[in-house]
N, C-alpha and C. Protein backbone atom coordinates (compact mmCIF):
# COMPACT_ATOMS: atom_id res chain seq x y z
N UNK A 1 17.89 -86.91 -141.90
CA UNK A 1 17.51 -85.73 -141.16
C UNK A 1 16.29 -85.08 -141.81
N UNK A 2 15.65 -84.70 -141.42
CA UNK A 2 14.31 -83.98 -141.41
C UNK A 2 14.59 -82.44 -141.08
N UNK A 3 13.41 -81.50 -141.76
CA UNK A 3 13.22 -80.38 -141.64
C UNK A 3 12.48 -80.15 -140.78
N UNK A 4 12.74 -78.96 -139.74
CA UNK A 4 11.79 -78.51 -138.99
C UNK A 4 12.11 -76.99 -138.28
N UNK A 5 10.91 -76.09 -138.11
CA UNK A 5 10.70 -74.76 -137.82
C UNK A 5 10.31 -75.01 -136.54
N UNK A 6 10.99 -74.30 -135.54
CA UNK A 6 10.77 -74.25 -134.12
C UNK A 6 11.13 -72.84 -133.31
N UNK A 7 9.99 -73.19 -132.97
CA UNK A 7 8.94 -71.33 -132.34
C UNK A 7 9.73 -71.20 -131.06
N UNK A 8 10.71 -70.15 -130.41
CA UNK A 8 11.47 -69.89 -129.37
C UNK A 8 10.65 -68.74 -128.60
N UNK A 9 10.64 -68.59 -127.35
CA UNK A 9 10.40 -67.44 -126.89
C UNK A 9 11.87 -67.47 -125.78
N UNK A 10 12.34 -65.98 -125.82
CA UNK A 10 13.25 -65.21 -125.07
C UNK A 10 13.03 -64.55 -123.99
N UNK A 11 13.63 -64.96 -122.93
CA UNK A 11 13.75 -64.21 -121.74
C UNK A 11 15.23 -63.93 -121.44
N UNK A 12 15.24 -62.54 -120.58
CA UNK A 12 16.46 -62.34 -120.24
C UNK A 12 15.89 -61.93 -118.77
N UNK A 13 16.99 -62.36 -117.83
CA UNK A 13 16.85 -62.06 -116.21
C UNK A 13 14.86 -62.08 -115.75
N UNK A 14 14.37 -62.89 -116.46
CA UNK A 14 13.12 -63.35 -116.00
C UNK A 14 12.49 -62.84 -116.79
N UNK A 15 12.37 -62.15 -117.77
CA UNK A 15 11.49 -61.43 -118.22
C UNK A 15 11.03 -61.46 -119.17
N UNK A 16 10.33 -61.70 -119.82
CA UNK A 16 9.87 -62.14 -121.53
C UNK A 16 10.15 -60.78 -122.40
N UNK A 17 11.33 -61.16 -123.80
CA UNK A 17 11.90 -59.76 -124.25
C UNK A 17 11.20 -60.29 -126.05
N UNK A 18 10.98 -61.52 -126.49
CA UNK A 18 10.04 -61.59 -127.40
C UNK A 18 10.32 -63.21 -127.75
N UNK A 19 10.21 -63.46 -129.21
CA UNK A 19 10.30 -64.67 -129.84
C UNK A 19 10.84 -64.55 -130.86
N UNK A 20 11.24 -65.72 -131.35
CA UNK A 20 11.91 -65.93 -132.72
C UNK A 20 11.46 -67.24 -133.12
N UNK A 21 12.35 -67.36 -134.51
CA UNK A 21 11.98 -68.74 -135.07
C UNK A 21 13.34 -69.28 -135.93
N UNK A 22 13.67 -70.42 -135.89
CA UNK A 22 14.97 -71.10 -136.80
C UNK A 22 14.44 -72.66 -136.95
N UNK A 23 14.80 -72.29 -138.30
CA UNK A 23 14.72 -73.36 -139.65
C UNK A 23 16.06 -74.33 -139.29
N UNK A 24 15.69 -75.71 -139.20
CA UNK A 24 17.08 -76.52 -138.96
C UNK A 24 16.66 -78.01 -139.38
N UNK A 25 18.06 -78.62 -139.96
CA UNK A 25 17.78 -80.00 -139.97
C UNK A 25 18.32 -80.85 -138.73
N UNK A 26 17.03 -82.08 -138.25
CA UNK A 26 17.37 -82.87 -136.98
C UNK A 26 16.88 -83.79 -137.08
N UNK A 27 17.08 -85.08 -136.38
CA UNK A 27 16.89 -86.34 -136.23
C UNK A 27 15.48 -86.38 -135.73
N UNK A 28 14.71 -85.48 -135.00
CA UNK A 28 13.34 -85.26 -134.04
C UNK A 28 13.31 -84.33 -133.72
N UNK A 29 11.63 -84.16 -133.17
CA UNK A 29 11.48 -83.49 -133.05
C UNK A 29 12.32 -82.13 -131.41
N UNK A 30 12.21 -83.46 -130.90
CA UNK A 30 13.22 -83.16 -129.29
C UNK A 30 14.59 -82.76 -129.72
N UNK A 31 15.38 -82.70 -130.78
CA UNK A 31 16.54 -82.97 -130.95
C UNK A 31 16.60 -81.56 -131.72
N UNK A 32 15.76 -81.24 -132.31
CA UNK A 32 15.38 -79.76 -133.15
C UNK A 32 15.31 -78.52 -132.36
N UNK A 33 14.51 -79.35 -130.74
CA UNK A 33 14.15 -77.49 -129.88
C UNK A 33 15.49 -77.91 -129.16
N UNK A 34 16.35 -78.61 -129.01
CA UNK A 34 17.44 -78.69 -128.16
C UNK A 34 18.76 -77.55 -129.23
N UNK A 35 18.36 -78.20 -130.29
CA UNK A 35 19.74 -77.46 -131.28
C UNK A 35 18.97 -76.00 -131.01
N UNK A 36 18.16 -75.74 -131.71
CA UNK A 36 17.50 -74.34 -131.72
C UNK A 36 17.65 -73.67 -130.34
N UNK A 37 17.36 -74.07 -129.08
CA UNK A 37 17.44 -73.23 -127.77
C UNK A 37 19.12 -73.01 -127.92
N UNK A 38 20.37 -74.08 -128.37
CA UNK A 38 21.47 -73.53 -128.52
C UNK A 38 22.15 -72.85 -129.21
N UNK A 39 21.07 -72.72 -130.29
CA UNK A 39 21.99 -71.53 -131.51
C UNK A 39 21.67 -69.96 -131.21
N UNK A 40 20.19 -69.67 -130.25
CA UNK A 40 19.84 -68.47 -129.88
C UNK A 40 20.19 -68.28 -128.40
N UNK A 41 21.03 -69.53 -127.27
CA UNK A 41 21.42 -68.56 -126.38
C UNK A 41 22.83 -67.98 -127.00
N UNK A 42 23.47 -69.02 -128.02
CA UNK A 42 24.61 -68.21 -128.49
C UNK A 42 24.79 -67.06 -129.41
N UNK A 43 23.96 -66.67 -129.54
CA UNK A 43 23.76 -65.36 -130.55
C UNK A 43 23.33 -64.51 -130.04
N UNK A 44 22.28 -64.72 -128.66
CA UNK A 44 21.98 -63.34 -127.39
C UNK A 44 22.55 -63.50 -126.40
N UNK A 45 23.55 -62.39 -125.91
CA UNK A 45 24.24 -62.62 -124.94
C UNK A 45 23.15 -62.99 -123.30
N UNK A 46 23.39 -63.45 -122.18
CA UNK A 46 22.61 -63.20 -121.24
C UNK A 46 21.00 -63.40 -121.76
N UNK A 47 20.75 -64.49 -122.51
CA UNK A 47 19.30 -64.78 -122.44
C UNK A 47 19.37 -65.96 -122.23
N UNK A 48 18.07 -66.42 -121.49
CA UNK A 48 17.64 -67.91 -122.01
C UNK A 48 16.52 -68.66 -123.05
N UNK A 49 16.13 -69.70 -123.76
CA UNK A 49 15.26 -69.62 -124.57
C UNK A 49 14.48 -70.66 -124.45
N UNK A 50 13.14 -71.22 -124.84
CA UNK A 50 12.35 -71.60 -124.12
C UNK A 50 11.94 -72.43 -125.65
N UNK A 51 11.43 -73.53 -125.87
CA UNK A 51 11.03 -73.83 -126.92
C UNK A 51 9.06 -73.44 -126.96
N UNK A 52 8.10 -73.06 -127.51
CA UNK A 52 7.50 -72.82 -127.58
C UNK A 52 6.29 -74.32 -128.50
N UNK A 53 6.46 -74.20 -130.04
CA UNK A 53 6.38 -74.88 -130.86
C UNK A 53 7.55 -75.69 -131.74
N UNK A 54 7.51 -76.57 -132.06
CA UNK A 54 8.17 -77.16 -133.19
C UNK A 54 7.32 -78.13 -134.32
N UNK A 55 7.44 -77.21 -135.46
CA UNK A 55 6.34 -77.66 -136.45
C UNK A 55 7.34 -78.75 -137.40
N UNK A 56 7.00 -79.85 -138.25
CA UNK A 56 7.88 -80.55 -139.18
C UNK A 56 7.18 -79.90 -140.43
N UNK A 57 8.79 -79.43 -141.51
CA UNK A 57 8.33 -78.69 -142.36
C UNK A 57 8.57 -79.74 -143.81
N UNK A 58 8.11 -79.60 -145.10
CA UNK A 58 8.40 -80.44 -145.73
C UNK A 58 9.59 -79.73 -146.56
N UNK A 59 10.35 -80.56 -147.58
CA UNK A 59 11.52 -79.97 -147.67
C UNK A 59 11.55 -79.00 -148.95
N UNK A 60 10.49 -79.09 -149.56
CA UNK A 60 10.30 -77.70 -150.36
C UNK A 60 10.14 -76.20 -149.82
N UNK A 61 9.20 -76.58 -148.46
CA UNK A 61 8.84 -75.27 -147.62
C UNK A 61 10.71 -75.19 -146.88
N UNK A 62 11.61 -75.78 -146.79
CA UNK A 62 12.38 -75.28 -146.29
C UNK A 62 13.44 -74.79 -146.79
N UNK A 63 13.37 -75.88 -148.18
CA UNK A 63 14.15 -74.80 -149.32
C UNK A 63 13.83 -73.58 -149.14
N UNK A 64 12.84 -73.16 -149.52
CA UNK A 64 12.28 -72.06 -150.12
C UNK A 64 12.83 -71.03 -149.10
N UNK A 65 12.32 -70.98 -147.71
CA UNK A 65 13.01 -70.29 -146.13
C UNK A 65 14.26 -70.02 -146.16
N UNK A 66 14.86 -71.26 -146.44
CA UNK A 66 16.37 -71.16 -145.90
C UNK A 66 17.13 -70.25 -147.41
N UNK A 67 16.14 -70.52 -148.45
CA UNK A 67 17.12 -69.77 -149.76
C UNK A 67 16.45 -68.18 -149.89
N UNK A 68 15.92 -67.30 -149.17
CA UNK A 68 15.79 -66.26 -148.98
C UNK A 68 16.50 -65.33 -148.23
């Protein structure tokens, strides 16, 4: 598994309410905005999420993220 940071933007009932970002390990890059769009509709009720970017991070830069 590989590290990777993937850029979300949020809408709720059509409307763009902002963006976020989550640090995750995945098999690809496709497999990274799929987990990520499911960990932020489950944490905002009534949104949907949109993948934006997904950057591959190396695994020092994600230490470092995820241990803050």
């Amino acid at each position: 598994m590989k590290p990777f940071e993937v850029i979300l933007e949020i809408t709720s009932r059509g409307r763009r309410i902002g963006r976020t970002c989550v640090h995750l390990m995945a098999d690809s890059v496709s497999t990274a905005a799929v987990k990520a769009e499911a960990a932020v509709e489950k944490d905002y009720a009534n949104t949907v999420s949109h993948t934006v970017k997904v950057n591959p991070l190396t695994m020092d830069e994600y230490t470092f993220i995820t241990a803050a």
